[in-house]
C-alpha atoms as a PDB file:
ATOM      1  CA  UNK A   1      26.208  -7.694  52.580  1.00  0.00           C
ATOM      2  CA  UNK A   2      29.850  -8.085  53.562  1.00  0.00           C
ATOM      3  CA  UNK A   3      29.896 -10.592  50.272  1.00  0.00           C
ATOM      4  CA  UNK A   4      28.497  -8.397  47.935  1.00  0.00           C
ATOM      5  CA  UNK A   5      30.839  -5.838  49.096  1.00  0.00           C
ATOM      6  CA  UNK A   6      34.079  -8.109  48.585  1.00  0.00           C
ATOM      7  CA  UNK A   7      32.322  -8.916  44.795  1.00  0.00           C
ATOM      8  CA  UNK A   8      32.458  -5.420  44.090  1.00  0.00           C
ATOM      9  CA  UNK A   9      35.535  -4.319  44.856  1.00  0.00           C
ATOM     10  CA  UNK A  10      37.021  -7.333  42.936  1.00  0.00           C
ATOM     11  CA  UNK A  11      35.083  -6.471  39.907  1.00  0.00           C
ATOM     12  CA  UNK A  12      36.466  -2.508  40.411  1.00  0.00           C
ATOM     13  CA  UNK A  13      40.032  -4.193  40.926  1.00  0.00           C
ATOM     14  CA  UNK A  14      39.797  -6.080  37.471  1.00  0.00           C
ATOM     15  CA  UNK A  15      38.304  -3.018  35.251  1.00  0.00           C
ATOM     16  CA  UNK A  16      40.947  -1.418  36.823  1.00  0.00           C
ATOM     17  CA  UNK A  17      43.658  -3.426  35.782  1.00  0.00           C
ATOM     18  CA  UNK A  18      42.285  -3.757  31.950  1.00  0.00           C
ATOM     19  CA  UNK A  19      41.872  -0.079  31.844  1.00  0.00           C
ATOM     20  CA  UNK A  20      45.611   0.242  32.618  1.00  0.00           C
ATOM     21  CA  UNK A  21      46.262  -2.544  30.312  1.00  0.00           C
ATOM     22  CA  UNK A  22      44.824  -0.779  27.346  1.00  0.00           C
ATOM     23  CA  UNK A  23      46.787   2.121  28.279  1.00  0.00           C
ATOM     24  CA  UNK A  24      49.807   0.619  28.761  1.00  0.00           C
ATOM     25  CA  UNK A  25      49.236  -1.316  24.727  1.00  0.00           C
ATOM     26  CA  UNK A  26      47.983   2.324  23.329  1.00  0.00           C
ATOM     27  CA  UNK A  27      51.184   4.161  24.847  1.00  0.00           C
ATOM     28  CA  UNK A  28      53.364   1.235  23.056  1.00  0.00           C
ATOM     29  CA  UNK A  29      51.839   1.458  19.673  1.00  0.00           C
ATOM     30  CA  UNK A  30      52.387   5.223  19.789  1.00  0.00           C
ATOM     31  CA  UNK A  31      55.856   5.058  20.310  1.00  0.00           C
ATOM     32  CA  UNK A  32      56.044   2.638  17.447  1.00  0.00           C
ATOM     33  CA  UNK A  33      54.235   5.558  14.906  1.00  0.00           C
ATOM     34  CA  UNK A  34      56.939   7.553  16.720  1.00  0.00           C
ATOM     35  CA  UNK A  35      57.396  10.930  13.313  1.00  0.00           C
ATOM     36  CA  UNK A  36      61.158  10.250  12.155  1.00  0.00           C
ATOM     37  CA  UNK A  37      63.827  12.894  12.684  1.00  0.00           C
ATOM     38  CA  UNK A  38      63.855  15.460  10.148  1.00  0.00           C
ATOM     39  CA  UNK A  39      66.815  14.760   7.670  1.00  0.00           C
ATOM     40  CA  UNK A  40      69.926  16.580   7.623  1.00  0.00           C
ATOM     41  CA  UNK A  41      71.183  18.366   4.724  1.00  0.00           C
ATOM     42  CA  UNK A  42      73.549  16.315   3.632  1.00  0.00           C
ATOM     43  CA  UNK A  43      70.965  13.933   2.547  1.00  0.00           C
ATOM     44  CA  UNK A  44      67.513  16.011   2.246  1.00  0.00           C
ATOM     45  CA  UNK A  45      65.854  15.554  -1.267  1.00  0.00           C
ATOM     46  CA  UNK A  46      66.010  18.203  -3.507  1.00  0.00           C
ATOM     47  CA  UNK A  47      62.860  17.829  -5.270  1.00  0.00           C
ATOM     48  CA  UNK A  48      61.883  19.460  -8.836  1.00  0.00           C
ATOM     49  CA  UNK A  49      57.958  20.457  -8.575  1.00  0.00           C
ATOM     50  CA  UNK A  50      56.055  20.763 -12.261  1.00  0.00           C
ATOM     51  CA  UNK A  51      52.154  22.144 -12.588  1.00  0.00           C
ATOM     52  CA  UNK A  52      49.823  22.140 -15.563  1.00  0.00           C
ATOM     53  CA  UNK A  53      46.402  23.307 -16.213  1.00  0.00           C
ATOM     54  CA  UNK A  54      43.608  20.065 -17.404  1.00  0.00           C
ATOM     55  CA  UNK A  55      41.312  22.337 -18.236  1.00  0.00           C
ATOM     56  CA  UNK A  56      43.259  24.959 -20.487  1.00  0.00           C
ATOM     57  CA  UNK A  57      43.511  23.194 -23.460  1.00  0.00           C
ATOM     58  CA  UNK A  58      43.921  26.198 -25.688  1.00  0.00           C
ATOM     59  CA  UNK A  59      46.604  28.444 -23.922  1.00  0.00           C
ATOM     60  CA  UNK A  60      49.656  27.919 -21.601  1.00  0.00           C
ATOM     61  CA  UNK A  61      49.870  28.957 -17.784  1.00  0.00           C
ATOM     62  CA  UNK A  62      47.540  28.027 -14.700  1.00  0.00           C
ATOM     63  CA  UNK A  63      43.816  29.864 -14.293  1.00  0.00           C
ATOM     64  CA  UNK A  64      42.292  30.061 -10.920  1.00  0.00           C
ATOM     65  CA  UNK A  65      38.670  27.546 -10.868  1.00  0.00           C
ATOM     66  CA  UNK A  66      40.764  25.420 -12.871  1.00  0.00           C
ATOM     67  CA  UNK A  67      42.080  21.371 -12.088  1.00  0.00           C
ATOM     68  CA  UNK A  68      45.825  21.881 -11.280  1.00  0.00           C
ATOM     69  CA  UNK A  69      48.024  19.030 -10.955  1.00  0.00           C
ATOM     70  CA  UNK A  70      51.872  19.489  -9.542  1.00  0.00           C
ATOM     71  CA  UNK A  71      54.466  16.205 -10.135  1.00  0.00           C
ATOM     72  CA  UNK A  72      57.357  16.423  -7.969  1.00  0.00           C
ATOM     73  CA  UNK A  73      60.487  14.725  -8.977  1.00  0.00           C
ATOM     74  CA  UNK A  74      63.019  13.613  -6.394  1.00  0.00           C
ATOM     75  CA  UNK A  75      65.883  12.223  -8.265  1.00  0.00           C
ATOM     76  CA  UNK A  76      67.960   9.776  -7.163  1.00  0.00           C
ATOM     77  CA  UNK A  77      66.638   9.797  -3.908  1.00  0.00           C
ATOM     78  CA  UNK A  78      64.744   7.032  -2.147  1.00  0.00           C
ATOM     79  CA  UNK A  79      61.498   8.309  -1.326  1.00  0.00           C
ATOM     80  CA  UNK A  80      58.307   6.593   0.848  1.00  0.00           C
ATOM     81  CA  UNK A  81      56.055   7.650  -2.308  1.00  0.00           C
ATOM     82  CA  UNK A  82      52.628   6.858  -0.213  1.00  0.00           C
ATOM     83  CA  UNK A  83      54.458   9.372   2.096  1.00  0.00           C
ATOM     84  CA  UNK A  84      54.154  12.331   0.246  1.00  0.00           C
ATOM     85  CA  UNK A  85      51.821  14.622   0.849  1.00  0.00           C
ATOM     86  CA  UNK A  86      51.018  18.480   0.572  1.00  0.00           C
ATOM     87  CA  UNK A  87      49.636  21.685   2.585  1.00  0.00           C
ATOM     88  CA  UNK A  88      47.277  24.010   0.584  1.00  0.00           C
ATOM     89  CA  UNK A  89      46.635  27.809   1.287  1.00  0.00           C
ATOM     90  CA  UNK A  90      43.107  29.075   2.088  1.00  0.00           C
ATOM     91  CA  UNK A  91      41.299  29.174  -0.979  1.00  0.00           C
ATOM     92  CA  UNK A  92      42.754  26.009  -2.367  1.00  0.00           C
ATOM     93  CA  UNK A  93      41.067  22.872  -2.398  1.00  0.00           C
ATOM     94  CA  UNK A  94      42.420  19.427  -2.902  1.00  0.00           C
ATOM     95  CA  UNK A  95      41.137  16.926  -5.275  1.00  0.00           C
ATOM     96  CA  UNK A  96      40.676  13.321  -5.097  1.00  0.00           C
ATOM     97  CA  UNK A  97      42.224  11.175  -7.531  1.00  0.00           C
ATOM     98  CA  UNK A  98      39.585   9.145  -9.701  1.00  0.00           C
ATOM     99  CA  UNK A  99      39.287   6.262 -12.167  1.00  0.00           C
ATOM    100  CA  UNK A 100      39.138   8.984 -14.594  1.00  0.00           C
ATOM    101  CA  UNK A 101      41.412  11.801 -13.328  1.00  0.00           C
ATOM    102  CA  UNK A 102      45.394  10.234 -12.895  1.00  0.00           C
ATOM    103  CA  UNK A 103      47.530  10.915 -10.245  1.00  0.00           C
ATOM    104  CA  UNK A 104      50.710   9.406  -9.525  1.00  0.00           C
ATOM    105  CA  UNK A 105      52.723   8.742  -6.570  1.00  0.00           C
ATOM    106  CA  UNK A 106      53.657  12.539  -5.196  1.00  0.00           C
ATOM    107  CA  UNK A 107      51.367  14.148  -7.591  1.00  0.00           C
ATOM    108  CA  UNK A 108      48.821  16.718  -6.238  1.00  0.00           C
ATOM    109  CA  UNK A 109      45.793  17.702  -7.721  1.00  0.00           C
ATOM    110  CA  UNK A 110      43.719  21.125  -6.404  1.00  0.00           C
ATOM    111  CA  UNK A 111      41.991  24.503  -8.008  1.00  0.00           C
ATOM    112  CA  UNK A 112      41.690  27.556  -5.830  1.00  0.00           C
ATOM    113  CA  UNK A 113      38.651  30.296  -6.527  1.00  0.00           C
ATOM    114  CA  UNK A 114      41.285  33.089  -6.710  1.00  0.00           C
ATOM    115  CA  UNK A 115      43.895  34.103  -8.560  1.00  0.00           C
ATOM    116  CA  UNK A 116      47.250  35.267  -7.675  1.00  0.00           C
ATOM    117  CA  UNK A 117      50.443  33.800  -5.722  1.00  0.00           C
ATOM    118  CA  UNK A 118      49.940  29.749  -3.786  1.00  0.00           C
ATOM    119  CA  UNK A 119      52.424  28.694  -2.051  1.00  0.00           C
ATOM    120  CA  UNK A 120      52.597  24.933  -1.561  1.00  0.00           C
ATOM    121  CA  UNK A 121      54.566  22.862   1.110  1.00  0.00           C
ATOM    122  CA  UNK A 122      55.607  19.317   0.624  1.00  0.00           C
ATOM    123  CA  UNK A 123      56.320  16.583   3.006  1.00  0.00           C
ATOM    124  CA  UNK A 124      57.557  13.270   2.801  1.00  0.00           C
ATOM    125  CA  UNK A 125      59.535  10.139   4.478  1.00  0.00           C
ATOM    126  CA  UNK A 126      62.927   9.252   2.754  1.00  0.00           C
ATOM    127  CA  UNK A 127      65.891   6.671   3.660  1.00  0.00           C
ATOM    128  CA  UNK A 128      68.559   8.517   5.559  1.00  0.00           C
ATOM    129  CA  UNK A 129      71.687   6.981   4.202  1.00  0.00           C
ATOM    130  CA  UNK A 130      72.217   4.592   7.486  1.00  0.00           C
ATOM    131  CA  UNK A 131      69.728   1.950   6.877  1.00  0.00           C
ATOM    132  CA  UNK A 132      66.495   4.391   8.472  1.00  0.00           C
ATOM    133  CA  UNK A 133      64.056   6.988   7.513  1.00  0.00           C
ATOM    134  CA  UNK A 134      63.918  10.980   8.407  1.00  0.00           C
ATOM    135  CA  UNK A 135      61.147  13.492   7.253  1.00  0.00           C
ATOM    136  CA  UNK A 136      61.769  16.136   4.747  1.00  0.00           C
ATOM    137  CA  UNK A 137      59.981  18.828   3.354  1.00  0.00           C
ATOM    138  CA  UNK A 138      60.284  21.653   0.226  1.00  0.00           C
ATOM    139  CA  UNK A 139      58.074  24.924  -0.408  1.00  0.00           C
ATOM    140  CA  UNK A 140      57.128  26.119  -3.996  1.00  0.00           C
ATOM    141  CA  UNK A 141      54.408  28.755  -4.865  1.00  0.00           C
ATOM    142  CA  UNK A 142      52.670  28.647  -8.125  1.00  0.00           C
ATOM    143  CA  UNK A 143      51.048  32.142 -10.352  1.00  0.00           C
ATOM    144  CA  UNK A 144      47.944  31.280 -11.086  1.00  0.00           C
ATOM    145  CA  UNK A 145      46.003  34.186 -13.681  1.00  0.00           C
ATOM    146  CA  UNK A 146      42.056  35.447 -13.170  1.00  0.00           C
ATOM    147  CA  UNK A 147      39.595  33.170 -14.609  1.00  0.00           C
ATOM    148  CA  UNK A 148      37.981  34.548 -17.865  1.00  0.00           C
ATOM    149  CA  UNK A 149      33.633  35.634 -16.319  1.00  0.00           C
ATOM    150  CA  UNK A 150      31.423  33.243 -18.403  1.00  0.00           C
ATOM    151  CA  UNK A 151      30.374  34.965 -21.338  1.00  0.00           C
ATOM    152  CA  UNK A 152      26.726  36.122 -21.679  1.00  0.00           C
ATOM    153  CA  UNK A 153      24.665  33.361 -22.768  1.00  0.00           C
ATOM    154  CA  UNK A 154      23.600  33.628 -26.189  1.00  0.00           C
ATOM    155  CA  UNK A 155      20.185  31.819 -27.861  1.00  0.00           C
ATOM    156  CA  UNK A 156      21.632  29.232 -29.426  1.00  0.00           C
ATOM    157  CA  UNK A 157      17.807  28.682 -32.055  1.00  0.00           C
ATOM    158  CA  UNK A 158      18.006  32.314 -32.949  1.00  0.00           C
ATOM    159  CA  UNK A 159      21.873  32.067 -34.052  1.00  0.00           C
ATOM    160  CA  UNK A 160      21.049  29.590 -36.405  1.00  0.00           C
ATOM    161  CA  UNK A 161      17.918  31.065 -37.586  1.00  0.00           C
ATOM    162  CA  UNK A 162      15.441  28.284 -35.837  1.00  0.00           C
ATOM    163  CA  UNK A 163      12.373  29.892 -34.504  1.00  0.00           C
ATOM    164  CA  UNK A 164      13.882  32.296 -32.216  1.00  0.00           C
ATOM    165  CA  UNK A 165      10.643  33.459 -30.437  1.00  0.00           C
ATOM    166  CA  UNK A 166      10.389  31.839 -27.408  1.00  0.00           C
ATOM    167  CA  UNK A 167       6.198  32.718 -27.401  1.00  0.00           C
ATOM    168  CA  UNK A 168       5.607  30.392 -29.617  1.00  0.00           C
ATOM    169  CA  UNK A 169       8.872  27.596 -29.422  1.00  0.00           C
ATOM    170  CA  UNK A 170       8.237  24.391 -28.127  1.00  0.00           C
ATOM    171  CA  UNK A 171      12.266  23.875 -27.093  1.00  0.00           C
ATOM    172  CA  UNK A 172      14.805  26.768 -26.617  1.00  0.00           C
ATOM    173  CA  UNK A 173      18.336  26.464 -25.851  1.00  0.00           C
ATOM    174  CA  UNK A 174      20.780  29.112 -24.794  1.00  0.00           C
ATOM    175  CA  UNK A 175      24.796  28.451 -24.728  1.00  0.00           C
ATOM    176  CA  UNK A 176      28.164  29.872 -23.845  1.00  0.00           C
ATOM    177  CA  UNK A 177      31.318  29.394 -25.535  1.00  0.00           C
ATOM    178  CA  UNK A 178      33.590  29.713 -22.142  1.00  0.00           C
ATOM    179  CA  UNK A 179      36.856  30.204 -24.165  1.00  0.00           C
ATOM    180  CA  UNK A 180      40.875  29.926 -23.284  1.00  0.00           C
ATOM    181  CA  UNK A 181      40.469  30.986 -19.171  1.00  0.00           C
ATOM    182  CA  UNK A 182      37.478  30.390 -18.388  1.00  0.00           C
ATOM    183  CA  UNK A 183      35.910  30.590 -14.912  1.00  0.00           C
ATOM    184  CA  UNK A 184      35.085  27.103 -14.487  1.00  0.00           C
ATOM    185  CA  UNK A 185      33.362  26.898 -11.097  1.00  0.00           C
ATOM    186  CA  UNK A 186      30.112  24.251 -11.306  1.00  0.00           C
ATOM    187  CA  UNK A 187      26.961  26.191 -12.983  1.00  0.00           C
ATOM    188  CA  UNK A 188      23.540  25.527 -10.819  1.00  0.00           C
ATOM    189  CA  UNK A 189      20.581  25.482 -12.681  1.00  0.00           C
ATOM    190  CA  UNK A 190      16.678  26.095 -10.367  1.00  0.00           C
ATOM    191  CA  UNK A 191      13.846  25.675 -11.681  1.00  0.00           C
ATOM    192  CA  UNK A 192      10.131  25.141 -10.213  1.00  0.00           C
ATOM    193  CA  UNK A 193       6.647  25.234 -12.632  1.00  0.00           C
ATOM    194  CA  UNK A 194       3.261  25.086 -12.216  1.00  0.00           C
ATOM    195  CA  UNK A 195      -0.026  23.492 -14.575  1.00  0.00           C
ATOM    196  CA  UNK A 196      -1.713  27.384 -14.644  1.00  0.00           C
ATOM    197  CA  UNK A 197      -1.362  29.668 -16.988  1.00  0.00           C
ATOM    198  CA  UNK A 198       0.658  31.946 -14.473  1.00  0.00           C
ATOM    199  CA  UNK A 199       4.160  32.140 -13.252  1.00  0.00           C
ATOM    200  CA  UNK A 200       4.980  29.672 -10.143  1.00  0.00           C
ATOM    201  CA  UNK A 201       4.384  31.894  -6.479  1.00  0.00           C
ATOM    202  CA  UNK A 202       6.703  31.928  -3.988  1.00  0.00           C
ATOM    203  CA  UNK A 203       5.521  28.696  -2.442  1.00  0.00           C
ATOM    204  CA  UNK A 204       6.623  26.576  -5.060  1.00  0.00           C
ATOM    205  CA  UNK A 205       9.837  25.226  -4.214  1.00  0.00           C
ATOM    206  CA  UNK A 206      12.920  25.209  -6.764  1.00  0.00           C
ATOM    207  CA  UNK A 207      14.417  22.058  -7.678  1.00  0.00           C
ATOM    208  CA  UNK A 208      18.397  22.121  -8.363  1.00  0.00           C
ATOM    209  CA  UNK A 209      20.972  20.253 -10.118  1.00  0.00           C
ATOM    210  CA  UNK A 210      24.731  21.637 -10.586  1.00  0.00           C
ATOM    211  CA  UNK A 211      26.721  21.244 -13.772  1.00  0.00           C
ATOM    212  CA  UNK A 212      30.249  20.218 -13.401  1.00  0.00           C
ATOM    213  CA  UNK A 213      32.981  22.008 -16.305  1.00  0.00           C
ATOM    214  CA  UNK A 214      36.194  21.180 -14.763  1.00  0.00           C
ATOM    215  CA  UNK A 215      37.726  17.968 -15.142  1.00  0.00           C
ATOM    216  CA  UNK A 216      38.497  17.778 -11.682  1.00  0.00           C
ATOM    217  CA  UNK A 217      34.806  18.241 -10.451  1.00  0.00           C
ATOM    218  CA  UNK A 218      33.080  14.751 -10.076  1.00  0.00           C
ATOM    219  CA  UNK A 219      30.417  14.197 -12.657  1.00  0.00           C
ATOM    220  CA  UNK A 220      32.276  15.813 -15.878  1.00  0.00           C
ATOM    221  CA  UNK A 221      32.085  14.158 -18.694  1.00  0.00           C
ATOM    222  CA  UNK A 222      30.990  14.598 -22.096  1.00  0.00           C
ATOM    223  CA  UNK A 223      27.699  12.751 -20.758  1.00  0.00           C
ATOM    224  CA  UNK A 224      26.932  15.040 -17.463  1.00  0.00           C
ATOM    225  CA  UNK A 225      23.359  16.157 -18.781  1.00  0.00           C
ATOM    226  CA  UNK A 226      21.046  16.740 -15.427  1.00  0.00           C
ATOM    227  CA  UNK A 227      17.060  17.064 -15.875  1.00  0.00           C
ATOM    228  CA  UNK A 228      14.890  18.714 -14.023  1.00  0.00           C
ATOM    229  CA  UNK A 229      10.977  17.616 -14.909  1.00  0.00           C
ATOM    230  CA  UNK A 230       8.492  20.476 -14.332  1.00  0.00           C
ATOM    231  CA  UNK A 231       4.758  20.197 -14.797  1.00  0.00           C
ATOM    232  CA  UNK A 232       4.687  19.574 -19.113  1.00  0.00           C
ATOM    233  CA  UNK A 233       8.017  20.985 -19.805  1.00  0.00           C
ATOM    234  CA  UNK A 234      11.632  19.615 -19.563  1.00  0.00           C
ATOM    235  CA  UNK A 235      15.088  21.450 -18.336  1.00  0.00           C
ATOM    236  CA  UNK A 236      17.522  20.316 -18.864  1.00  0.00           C
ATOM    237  CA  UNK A 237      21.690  21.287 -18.821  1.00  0.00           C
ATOM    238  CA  UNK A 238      25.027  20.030 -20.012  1.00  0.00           C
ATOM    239  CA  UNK A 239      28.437  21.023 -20.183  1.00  0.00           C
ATOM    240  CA  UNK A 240      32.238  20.914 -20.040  1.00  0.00           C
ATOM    241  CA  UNK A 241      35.356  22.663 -19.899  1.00  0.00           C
ATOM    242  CA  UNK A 242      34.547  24.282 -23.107  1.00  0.00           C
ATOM    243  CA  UNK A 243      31.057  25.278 -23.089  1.00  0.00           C
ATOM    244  CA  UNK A 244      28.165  24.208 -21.440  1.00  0.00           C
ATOM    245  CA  UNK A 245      24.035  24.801 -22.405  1.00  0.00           C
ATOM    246  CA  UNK A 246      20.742  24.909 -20.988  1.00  0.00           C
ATOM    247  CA  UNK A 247      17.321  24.061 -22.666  1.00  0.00           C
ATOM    248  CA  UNK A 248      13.858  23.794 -22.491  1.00  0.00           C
ATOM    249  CA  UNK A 249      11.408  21.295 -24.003  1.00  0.00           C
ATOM    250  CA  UNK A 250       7.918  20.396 -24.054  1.00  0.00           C
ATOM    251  CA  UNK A 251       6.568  17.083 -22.487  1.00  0.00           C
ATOM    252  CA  UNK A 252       3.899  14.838 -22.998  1.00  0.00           C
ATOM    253  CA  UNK A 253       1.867  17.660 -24.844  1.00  0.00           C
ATOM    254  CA  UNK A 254      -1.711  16.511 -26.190  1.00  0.00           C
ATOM    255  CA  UNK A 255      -2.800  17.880 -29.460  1.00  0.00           C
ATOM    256  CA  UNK A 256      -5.417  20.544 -27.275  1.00  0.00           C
ATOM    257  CA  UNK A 257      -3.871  23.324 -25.445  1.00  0.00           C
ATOM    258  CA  UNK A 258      -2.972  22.982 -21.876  1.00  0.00           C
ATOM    259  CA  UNK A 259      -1.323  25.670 -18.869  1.00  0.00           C
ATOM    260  CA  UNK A 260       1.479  25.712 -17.629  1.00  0.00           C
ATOM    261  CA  UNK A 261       4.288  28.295 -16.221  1.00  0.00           C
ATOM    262  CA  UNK A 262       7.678  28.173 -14.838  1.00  0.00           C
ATOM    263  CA  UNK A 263      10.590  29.923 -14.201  1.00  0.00           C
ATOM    264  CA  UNK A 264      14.353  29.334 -14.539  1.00  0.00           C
ATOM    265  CA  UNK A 265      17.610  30.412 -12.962  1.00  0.00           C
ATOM    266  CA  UNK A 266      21.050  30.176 -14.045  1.00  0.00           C
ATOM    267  CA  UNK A 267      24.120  30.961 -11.504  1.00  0.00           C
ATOM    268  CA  UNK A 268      27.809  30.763 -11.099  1.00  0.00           C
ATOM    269  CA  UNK A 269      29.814  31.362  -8.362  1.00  0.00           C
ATOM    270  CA  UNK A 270      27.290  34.066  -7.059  1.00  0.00           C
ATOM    271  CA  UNK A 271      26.510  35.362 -10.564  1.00  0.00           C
ATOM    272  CA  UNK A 272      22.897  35.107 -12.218  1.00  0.00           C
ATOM    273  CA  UNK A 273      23.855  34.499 -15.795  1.00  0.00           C
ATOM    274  CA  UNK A 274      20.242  33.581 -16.459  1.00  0.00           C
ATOM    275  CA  UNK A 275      16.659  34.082 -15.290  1.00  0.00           C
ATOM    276  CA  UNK A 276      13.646  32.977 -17.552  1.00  0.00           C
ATOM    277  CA  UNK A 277       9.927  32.984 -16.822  1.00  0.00           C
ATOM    278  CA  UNK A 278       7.530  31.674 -19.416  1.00  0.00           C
ATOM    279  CA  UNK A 279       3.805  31.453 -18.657  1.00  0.00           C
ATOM    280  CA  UNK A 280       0.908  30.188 -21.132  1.00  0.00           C
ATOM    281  CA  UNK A 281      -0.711  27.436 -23.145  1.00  0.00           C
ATOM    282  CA  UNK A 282       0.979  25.158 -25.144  1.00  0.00           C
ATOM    283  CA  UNK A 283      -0.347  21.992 -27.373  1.00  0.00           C
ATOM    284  CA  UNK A 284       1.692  19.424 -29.182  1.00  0.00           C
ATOM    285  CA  UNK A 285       2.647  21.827 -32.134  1.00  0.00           C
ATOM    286  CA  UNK A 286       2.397  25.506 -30.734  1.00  0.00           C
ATOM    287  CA  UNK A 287       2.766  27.414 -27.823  1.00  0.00           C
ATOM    288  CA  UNK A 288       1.100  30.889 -26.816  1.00  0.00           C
ATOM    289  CA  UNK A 289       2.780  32.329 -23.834  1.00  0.00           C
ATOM    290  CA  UNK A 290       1.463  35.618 -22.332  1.00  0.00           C
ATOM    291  CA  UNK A 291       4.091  35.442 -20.486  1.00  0.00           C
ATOM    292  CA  UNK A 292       7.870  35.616 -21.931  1.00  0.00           C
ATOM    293  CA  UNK A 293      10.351  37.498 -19.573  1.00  0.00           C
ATOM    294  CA  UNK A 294      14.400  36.579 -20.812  1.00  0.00           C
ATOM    295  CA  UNK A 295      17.283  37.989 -18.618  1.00  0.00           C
ATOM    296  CA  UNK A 296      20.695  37.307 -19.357  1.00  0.00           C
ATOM    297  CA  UNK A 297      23.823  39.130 -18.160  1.00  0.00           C
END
């Protein structure tokens, strides 16, 4: 007993001394991440800070939902460039960089939901004129206008005179033209069908897919298109910074009639811009829907 004892205590004694040698190594390195001094004003940077808009392509200023990017310039001044980096207000979201979206050295890219004053804070590293570094930092707030509301979705067959009645159609498509400002939160399409001649009950879940319009949003492109396959019929939804669509198209129809109902819903940021419920027979060349309910707002 006395020898397992004397074992035990030895093996206590050695943990021990690692666990205090870990400490000891953890306190160093910390010392050597030590945050420089914060520069004095005889050599702080004096940095210039520019925004634009991506997204508004046809008009000048910065919309809220949009992709904002801010460049700062610092002169002459020798600046740790991965150093730089920014504090958003509430509201504001940053966005990552991207194959497809630039972003230089000091550049920021965000979009904030609302509209009004942002105020912006800058930090970086920079050489302190005696061979070291010291932390500085600069404040600039940015007026961003209200986003344009999406504009009622029109039926994009009808407006060019191509079978308009959605009865009988075996594709409809409805559109907005967003316009100069426009609110360019994602757009989330639902939609959930059934092979009866009746709209989908409750217990038939919705499936989802979100459409990206800002260039900042991952997924925008001018080849973003998302399907969602329902029992004989097709949705499916595109868009961009510009405009954006959603359709509906018949599937693997045989030339006799078959059921089949669903229902569709269209949101942004809270708002229903769309809610359609179609419920009938349909064949390869004709439809007959008893059912044909369109809301838009």
């Amino acid at each position: 007993m006395r020898k397992e004892h004397t074992r035990v205590t030895r093996a206590r004694i050695l943990i021990g001394t690692i666990l205090a040698a870990i400490g000891l190594a953890a306190a160093g390195q910390g010392r050597g991440q030590a945050v420089p001094m914060p520069c004095t004003a005889d050599v702080l940077a004096q940095p210039t800070f520019s925004a634009s808009d991506l997204d508004e392509f046809r008009g000048s200023g910065l919309v809220a939902t949009h992709t904002i990017k801010v460049a700062t310039d610092f002169g002459s001044t020798s600046v740790d460039d991965g150093s730089v980096s920014f504090s958003l207000p509430a509201g504001a979201t940053a966005i990552p960089a991207r194959g497809d979206l630039n972003a230089g050295p000091g550049d920021l890219l965000f979009f904030s939901d609302t509209s009004g004053l942002v105020p912006l804070t800058a930090t970086w590293t920079q050489d302190d004129g005696n061979g070291g570094t010291c932390a500085g930092s600069a404040s600039t707030t940015l007026q961003l206008r209200a986003a344009t509301p999406t504009p009622r979705l029109q039926n994009e067959l009808a407006v060019e005179h191509l079978h308009p009645n959605l009865k009988f159609d075996l594709l409809w498509r409805f559109a907005s033209d967003l316009g100069p400002s426009a609110d360019l939160d994602p757009v989330t399409i639902m939609a959930r069908g059934v092979s009866r001649p009746r709209l989908p009950g409750a217990n038939v879940p919705f499936k989802t897919v979100t459409i990206a319009l800002r260039v900042g949003d991952p997924g925008h492109n001018s080849g973003n298109a998302r399907h969602i396959l329902l029992p004989r019929w097709m949705i499916r939804a595109e868009g961009a910074s510009d405009a954006f669509f959603v359709e509906g198209d018949a599937r693997n129809l045989p030339m006799t009639d078959v059921t089949l109902g669903y229902e569709v819903e269209v949101f942004q940021s809270g708002r229903l811009l769309a809610h359609l419920r179609l419920a009938g027979r349909c064949n390869s060349t004709v439809c007959n829907m008893h059912v044909v309910k369109v809301q838009l707002t």
